[in-house]
Protein backbone atom coordinates (compact mmCIF):
# COMPACT_ATOMS: atom_id res chain seq x y z
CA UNK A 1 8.15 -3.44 -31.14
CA UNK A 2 5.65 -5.63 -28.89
CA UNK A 3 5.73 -4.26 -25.17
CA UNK A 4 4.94 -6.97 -22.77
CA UNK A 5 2.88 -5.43 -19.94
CA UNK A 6 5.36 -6.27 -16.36
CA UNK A 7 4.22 -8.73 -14.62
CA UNK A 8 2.81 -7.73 -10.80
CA UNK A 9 3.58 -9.47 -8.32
CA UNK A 10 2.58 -9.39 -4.71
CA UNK A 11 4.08 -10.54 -1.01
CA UNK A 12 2.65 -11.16 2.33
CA UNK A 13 5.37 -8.61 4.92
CA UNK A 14 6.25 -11.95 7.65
CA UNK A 15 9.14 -9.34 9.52
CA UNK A 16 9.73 -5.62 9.65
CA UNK A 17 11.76 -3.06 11.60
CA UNK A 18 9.37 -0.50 11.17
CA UNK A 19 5.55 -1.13 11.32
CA UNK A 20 4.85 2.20 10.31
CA UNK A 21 6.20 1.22 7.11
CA UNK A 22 5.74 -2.37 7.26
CA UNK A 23 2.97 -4.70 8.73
CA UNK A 24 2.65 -8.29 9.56
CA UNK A 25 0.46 -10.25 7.69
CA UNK A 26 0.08 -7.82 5.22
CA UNK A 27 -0.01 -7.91 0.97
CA UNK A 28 2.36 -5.92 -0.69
CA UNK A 29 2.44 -4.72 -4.20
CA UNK A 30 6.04 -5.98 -5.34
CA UNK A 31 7.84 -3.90 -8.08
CA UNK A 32 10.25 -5.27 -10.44
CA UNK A 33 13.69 -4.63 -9.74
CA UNK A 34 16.51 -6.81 -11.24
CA UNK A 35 19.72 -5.34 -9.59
CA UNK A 36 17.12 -5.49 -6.35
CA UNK A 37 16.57 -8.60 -6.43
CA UNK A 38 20.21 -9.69 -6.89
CA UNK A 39 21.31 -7.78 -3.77
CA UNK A 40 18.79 -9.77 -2.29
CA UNK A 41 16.09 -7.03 -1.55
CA UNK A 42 12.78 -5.97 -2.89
CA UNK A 43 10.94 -3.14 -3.82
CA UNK A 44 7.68 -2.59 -2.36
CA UNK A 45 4.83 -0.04 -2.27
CA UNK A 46 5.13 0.43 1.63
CA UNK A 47 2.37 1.61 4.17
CA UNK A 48 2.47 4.94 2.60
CA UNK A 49 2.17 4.18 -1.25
CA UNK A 50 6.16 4.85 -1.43
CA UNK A 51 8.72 2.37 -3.08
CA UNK A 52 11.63 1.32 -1.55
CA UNK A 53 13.78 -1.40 -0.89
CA UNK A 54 13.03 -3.83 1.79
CA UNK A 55 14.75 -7.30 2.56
CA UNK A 56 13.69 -10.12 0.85
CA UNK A 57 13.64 -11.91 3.68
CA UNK A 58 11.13 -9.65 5.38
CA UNK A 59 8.28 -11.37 2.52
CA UNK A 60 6.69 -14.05 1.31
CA UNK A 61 5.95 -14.36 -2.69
CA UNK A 62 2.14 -15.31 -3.48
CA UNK A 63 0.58 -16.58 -6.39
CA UNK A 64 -2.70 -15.07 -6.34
CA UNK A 65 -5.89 -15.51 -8.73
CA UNK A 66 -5.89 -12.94 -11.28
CA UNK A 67 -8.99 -11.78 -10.51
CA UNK A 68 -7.23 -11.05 -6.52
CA UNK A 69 -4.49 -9.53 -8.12
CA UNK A 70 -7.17 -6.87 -9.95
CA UNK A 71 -9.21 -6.37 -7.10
CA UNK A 72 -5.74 -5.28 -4.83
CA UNK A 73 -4.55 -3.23 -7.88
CA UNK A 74 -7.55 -1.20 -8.08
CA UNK A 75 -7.90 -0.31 -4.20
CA UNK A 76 -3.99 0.35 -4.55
CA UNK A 77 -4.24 2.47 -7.52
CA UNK A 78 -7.51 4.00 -7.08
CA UNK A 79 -8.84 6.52 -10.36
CA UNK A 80 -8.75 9.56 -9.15
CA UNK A 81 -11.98 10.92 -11.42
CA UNK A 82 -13.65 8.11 -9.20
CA UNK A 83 -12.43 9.21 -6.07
CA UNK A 84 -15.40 10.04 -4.35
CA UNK A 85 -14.35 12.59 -1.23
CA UNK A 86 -11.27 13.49 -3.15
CA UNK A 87 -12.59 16.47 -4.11
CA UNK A 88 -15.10 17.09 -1.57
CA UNK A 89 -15.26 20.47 0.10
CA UNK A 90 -15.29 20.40 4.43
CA UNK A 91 -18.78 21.46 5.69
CA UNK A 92 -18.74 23.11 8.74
CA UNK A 93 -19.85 20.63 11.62
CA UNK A 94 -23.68 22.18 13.15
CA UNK A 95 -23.15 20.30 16.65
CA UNK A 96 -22.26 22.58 19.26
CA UNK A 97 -18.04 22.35 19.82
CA UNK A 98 -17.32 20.35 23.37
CA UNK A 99 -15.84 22.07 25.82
CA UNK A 100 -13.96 20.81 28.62
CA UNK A 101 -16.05 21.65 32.12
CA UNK A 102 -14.47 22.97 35.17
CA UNK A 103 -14.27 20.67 38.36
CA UNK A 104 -15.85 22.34 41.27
């Protein structure tokens, strides 16, 4: 049996309810979704890497160079062994903590 890698496809947000979800202007990873898409919504990787199903008529499809589409998928799907502060442990800070002065 020959799997076909799914095809990605991406979408510029033009509307939203919620732009802690959603922002303006921005390109969204869109996820295929057949019963979705008949219902007239789509799912997208939102602000905080979460699917769900938005309107359709809160994007814009885009037909974007393959070499585009790479460059969002890895910055969207970063490898975590390449993560660099991932991993990293909190030093403690060697500046003197602020403290708020007294009016006299």
């Amino acid at each position: 049996m020959n799997k076909q890698k799914p095809i990605t496809h991406f979408a510029i947000c033009v509307n939203t309810d919620d732009s802690d979800l959603l922002t303006p202007r921005m390109i969204y990873e869109i996820l295929p979704d057949e019963s979705a898409t008949k219902s007239n919504y789509l799912r997208v990787i939102d602000n905080e890497g979460e699917d769900y199903l938005y309107p359709a008529d809160y994007f814009v499809l885009v037909d974007l160079p393959q070499a585009i589409q790479q460059a969002l998928l890895r910055v969207s799907h970063p490898d975590p062994q390449h993560a660099p502060f991932r991993h990293r442990q909190r030093v403690p800070s060697t500046q003197p903590k602020r403290t708020k002065e007294k009016a006299s």
